[in-house]
C-alpha atoms as a PDB file:
ATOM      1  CA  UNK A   1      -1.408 -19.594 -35.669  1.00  0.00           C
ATOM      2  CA  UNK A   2       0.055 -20.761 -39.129  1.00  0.00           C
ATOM      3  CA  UNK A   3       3.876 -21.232 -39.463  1.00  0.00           C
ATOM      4  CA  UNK A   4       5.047 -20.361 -42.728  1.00  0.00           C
ATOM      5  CA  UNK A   5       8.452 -20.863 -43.704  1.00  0.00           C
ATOM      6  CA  UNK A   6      10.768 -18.377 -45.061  1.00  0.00           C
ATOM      7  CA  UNK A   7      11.631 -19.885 -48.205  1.00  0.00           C
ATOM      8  CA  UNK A   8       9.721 -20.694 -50.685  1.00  0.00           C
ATOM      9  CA  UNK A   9       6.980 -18.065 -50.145  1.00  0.00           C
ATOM     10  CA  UNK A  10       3.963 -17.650 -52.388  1.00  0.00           C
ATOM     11  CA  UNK A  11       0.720 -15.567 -52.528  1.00  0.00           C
ATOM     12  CA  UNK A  12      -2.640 -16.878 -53.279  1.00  0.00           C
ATOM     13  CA  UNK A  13      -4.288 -14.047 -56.262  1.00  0.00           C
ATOM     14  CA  UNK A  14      -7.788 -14.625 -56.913  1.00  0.00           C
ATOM     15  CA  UNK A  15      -8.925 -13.896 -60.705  1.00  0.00           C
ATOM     16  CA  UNK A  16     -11.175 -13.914 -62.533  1.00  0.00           C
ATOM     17  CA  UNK A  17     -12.916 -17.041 -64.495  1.00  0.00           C
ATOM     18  CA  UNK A  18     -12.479 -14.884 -67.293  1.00  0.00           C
ATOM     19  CA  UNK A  19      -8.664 -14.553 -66.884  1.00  0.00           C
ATOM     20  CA  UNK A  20      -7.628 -18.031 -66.732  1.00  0.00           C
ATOM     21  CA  UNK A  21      -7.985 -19.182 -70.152  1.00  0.00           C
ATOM     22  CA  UNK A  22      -4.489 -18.352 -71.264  1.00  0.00           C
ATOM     23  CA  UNK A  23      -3.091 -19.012 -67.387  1.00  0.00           C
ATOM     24  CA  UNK A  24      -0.781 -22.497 -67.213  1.00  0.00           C
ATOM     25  CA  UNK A  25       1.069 -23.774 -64.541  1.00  0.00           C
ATOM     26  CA  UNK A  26       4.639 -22.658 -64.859  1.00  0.00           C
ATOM     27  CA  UNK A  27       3.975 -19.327 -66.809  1.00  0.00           C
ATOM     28  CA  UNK A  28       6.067 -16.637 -64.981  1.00  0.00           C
ATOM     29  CA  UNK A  29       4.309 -13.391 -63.138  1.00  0.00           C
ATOM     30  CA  UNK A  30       5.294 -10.070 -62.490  1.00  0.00           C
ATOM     31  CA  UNK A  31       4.072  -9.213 -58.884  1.00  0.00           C
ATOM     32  CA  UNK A  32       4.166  -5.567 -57.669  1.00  0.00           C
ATOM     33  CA  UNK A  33       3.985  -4.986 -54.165  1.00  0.00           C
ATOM     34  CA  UNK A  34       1.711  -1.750 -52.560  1.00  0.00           C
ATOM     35  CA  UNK A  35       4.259  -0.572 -50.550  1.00  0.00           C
ATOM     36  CA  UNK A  36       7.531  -0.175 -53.121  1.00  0.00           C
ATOM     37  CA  UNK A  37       5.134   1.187 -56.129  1.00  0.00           C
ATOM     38  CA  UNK A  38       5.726   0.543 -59.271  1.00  0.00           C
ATOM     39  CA  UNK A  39       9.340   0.960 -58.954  1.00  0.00           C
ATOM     40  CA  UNK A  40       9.769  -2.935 -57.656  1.00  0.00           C
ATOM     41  CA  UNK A  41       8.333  -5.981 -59.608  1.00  0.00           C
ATOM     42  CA  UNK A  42       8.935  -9.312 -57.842  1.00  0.00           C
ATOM     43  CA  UNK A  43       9.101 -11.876 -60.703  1.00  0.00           C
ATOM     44  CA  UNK A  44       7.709 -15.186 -59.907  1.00  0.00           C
ATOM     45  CA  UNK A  45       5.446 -18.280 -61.407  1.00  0.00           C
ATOM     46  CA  UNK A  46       2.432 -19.812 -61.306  1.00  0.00           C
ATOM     47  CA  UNK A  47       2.825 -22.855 -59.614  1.00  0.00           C
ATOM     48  CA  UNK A  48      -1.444 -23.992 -58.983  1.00  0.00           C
ATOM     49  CA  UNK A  49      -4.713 -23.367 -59.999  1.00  0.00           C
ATOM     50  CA  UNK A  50      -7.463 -23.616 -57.095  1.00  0.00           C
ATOM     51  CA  UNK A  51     -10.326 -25.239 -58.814  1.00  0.00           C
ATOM     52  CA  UNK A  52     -12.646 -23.611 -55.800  1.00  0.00           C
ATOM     53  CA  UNK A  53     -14.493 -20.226 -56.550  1.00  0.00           C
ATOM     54  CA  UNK A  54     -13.997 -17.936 -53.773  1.00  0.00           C
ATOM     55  CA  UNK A  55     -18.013 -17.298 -53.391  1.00  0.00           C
ATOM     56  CA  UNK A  56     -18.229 -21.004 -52.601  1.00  0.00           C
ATOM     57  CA  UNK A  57     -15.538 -21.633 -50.136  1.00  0.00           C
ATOM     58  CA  UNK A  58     -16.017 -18.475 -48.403  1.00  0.00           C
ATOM     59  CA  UNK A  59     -16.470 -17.749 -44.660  1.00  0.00           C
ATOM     60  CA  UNK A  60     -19.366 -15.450 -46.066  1.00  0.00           C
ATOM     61  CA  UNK A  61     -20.264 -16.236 -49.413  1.00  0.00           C
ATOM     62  CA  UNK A  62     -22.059 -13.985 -51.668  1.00  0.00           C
ATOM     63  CA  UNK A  63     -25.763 -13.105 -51.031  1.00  0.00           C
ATOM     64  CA  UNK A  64     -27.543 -12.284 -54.248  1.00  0.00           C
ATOM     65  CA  UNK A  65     -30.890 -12.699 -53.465  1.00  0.00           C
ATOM     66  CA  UNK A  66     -32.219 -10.118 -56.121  1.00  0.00           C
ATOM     67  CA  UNK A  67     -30.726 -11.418 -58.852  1.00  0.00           C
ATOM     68  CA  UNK A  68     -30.480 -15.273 -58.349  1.00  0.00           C
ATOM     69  CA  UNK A  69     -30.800 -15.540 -62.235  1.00  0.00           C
ATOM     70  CA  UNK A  70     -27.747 -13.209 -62.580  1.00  0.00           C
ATOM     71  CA  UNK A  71     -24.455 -14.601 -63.834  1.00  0.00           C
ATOM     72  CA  UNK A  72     -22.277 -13.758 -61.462  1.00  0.00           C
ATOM     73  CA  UNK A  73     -18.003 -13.697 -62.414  1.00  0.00           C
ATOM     74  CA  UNK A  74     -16.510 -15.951 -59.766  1.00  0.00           C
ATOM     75  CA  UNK A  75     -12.487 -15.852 -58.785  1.00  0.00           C
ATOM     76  CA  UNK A  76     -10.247 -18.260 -58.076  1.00  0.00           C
ATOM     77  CA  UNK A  77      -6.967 -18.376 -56.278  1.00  0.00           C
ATOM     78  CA  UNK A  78      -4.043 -18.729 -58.078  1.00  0.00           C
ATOM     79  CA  UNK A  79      -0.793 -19.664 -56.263  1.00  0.00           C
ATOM     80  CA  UNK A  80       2.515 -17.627 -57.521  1.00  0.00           C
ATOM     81  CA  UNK A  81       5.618 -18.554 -55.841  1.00  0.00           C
ATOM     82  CA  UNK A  82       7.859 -15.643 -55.798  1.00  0.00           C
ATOM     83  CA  UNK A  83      11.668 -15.310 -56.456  1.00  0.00           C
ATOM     84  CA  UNK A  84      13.602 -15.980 -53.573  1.00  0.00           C
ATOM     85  CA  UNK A  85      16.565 -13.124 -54.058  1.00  0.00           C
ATOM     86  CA  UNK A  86      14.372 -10.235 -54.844  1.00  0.00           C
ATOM     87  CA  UNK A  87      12.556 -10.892 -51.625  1.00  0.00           C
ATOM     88  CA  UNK A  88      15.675 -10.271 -49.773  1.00  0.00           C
ATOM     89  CA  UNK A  89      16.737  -7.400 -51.332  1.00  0.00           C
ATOM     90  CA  UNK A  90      13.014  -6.294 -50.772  1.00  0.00           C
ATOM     91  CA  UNK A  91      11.285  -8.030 -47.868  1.00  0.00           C
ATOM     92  CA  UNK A  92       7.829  -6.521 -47.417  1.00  0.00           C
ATOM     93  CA  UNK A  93       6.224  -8.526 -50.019  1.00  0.00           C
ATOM     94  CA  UNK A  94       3.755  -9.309 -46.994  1.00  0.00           C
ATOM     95  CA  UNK A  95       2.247  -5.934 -47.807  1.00  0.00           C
ATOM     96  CA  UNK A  96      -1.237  -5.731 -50.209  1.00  0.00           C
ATOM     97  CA  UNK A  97       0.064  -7.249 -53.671  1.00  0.00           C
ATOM     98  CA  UNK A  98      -1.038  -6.698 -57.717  1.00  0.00           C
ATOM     99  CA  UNK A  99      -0.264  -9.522 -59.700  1.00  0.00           C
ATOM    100  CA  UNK A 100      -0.310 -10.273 -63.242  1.00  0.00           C
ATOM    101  CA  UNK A 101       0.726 -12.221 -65.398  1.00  0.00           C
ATOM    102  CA  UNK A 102       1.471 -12.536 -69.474  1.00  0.00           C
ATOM    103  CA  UNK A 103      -1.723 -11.559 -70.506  1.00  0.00           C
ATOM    104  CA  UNK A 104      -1.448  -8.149 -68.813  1.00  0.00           C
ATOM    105  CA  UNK A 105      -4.046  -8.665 -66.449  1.00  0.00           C
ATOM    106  CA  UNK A 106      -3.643  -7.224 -62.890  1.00  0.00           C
ATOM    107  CA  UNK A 107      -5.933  -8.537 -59.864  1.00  0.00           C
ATOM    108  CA  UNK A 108      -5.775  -6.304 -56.846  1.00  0.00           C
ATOM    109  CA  UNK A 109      -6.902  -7.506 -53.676  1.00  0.00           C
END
């Protein structure tokens, strides 16, 4: 059981390695939740960058035993902390997420 308080809630996005070059702590996000659509974009900001791939923390990591030599394009989390008064006026931001940020990128998970 986690307790998470009510305030300050973020979500963890995983991106690409590829998508971080331009990413900085404190650059704002526009985070659109599955449930409202389009029509509802949470803003927020980028408050941490995991340095942990998600293949190597991972309950059960990636097998690619046929192509070992293969580069494969690793994600890592990225923690946005979302505005407080738009989750009020919209609370199900506990729903399946998109998030992107300035450089237009979206990561759906």
């Amino acid at each position: 059981m986690a307790v998470v308080p009510a305030t300050n809630l973020w979500i963890d996005a995983n991106f690409k390695e590829t998508q971080l070059a331009h990413m900085r702590i404190g650059q704002p996000a526009t985070v659109i939740s599955d449930i409202y659509g389009d029509d509802v974009k949470y803003t927020g900001k980028v408050v941490g960058l995991d340095m942990g791939t998600g293949s190597a923390f991972s309950l059960l990591p990636a097998q690619n035993a046929t192509g070992n030599w293969i580069k494969v394009v690793q994600r890592l989390p990225v923690r946005i902390e979302l505005d407080e008064k738009q989750l009020a006026e919209h609370p199900a931001a506990h729903r399946p997420l998109d998030a992107g940020g300035s450089q237009h990128h979206r990561s759906r998970w």
